[in-house]
PDB file of N, CA and C in Angstrom:
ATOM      1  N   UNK A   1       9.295-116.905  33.577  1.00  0.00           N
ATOM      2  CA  UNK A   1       9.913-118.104  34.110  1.00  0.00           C
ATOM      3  C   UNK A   1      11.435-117.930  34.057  1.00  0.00           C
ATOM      4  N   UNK A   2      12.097-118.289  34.971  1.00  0.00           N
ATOM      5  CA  UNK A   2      13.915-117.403  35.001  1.00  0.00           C
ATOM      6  C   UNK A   2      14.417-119.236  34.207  1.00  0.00           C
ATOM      7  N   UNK A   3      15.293-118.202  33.611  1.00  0.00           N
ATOM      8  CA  UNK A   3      16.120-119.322  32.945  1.00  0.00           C
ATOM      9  C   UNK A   3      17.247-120.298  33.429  1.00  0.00           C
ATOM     10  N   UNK A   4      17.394-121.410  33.067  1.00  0.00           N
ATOM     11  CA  UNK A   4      18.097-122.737  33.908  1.00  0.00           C
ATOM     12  C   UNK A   4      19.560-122.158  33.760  1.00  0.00           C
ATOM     13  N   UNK A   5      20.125-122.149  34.558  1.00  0.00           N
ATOM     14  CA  UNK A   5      21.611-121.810  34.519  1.00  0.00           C
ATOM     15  C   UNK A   5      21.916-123.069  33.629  1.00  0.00           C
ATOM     16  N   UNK A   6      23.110-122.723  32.931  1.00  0.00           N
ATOM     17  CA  UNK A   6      23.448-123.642  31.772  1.00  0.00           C
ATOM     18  C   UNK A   6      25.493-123.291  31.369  1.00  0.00           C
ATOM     19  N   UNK A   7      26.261-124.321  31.095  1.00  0.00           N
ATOM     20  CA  UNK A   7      27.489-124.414  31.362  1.00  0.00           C
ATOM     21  C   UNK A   7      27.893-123.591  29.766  1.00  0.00           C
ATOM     22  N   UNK A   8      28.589-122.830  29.785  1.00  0.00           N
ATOM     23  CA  UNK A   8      29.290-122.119  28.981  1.00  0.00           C
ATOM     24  C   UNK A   8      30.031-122.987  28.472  1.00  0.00           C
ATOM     25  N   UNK A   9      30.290-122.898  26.771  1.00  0.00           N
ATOM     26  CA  UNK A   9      31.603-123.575  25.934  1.00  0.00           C
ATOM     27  C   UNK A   9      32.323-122.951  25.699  1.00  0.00           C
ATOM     28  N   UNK A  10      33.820-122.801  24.950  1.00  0.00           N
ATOM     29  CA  UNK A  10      34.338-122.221  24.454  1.00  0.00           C
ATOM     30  C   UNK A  10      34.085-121.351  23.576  1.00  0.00           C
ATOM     31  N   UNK A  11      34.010-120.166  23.301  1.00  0.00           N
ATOM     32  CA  UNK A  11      33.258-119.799  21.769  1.00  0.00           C
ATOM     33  C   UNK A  11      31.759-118.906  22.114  1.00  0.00           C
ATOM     34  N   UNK A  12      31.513-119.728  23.072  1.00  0.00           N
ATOM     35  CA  UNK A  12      29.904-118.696  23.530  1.00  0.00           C
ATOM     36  C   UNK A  12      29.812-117.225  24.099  1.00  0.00           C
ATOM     37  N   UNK A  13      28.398-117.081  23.934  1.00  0.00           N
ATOM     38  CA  UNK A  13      28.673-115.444  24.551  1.00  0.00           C
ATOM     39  C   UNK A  13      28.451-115.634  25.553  1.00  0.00           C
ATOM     40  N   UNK A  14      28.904-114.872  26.185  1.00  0.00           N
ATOM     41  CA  UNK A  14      28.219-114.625  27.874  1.00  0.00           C
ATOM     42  C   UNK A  14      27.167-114.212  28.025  1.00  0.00           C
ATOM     43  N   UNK A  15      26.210-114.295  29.395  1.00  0.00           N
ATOM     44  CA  UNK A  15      25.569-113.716  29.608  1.00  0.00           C
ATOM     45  C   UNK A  15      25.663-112.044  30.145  1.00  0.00           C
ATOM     46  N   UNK A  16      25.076-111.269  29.790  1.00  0.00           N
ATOM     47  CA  UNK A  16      25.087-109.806  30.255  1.00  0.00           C
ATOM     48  C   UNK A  16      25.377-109.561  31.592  1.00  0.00           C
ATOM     49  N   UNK A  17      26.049-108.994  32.659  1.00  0.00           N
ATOM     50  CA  UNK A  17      26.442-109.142  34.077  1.00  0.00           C
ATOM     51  C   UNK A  17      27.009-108.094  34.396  1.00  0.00           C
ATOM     52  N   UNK A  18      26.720-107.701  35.590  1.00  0.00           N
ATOM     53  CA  UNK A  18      27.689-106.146  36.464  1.00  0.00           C
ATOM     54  C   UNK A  18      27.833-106.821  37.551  1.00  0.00           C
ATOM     55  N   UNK A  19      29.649-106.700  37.928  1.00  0.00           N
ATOM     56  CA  UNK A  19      29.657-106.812  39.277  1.00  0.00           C
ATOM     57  C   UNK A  19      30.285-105.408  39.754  1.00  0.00           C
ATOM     58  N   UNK A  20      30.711-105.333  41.185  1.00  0.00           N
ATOM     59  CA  UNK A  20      31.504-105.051  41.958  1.00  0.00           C
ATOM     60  C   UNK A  20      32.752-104.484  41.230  1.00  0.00           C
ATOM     61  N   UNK A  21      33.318-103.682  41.736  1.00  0.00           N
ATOM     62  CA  UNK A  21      34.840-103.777  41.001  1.00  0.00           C
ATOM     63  C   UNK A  21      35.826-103.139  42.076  1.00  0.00           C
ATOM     64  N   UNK A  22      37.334-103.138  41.954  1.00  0.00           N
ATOM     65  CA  UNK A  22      37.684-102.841  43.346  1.00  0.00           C
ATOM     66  C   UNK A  22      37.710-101.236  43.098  1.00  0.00           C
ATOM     67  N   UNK A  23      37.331-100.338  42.645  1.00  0.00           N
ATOM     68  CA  UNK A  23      37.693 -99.524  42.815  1.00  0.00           C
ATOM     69  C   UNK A  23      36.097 -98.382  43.074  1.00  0.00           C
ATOM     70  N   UNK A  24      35.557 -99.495  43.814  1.00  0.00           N
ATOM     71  CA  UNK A  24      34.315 -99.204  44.295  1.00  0.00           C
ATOM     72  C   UNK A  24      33.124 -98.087  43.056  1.00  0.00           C
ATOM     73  N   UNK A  25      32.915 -98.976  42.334  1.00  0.00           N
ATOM     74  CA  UNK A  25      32.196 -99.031  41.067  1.00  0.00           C
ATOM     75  C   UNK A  25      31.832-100.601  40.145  1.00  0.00           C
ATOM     76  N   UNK A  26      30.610 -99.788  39.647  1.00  0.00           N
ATOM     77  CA  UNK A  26      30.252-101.623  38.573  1.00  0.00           C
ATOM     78  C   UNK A  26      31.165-101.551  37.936  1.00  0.00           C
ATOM     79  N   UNK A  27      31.164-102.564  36.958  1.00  0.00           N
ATOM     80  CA  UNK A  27      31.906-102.757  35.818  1.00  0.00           C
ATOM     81  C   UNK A  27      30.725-103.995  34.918  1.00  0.00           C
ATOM     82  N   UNK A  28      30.292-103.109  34.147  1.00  0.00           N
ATOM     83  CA  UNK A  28      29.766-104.625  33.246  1.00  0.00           C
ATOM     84  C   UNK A  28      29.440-104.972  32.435  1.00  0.00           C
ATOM     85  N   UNK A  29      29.397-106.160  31.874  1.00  0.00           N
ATOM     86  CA  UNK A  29      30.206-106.668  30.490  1.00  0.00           C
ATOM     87  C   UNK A  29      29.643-106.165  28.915  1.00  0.00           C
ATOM     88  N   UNK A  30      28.492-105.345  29.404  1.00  0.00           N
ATOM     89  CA  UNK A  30      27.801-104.444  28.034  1.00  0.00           C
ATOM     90  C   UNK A  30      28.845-103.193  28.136  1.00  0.00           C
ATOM     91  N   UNK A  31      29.354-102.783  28.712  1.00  0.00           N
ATOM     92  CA  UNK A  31      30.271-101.717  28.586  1.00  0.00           C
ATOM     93  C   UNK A  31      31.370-101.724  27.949  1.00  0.00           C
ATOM     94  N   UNK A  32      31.947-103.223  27.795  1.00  0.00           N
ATOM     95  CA  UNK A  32      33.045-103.661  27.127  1.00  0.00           C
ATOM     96  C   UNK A  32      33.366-104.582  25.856  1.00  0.00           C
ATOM     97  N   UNK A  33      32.485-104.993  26.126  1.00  0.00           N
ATOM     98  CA  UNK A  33      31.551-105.941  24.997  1.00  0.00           C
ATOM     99  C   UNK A  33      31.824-106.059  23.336  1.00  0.00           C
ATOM    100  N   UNK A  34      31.559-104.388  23.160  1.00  0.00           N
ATOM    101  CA  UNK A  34      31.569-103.745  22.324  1.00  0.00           C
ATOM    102  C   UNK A  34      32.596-103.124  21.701  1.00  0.00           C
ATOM    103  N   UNK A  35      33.598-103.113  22.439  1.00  0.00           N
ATOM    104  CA  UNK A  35      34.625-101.841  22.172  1.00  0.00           C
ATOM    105  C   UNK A  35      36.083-102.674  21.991  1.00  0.00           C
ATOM    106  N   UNK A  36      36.235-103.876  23.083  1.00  0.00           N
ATOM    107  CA  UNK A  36      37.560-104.974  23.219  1.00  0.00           C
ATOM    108  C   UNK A  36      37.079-106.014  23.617  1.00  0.00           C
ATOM    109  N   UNK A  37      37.780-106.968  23.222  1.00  0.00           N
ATOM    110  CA  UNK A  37      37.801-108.462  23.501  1.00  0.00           C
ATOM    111  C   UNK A  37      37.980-108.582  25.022  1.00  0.00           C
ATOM    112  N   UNK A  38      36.609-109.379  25.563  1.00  0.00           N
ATOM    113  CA  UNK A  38      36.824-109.497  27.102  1.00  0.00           C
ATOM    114  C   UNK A  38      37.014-110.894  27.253  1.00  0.00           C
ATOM    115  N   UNK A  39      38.161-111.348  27.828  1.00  0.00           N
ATOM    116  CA  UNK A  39      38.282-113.004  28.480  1.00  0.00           C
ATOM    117  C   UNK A  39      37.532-112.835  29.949  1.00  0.00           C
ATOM    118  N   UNK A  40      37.145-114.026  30.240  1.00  0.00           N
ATOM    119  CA  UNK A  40      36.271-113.947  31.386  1.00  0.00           C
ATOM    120  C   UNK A  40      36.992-115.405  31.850  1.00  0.00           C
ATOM    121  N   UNK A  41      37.327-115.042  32.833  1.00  0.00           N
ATOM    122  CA  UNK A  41      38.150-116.523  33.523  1.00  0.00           C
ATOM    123  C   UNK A  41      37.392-116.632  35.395  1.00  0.00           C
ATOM    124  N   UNK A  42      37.538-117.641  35.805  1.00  0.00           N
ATOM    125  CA  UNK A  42      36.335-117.882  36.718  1.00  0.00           C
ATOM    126  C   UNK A  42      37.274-118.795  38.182  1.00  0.00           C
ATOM    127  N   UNK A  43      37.738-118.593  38.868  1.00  0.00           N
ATOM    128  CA  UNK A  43      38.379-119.189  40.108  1.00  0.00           C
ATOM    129  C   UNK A  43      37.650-120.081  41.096  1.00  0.00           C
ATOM    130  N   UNK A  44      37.544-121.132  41.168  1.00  0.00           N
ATOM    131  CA  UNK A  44      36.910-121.894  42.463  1.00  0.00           C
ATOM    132  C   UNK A  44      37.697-121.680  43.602  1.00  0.00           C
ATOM    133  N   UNK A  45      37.019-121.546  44.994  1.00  0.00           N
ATOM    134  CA  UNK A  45      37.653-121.063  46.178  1.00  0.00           C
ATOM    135  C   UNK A  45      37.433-119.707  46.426  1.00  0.00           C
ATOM    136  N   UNK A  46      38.275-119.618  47.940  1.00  0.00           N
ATOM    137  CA  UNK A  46      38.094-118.532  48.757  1.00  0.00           C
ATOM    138  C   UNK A  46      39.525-117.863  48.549  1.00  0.00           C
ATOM    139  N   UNK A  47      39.568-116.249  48.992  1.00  0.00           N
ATOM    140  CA  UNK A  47      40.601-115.444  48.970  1.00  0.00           C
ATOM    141  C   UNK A  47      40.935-115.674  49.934  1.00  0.00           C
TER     142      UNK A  47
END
């Protein structure tokens, strides 16, 4: 059963995720996770 999307707090972990990256490769967030502090900041709108 897939799980209810649900609003992130301050303080929480993220969920596990690969996107895109510009330098035409994933990037994702188990890769970094581990090693440095990742901020994850989130933009509403179009480029």
């Amino acid at each position: 059963m897939p799980r209810k999307n649900r609003i992130l707090s301050i303080g929480d972990t993220a969920p596990l995720f690969t996107l895109p990256a510009h330098q035409q490769r994933d990037v994702s967030l188990a890769s970094h996770r581990e090693k440095e502090h990742v901020v994850l900041t989130f933009f509403r709108g179009t480029w």
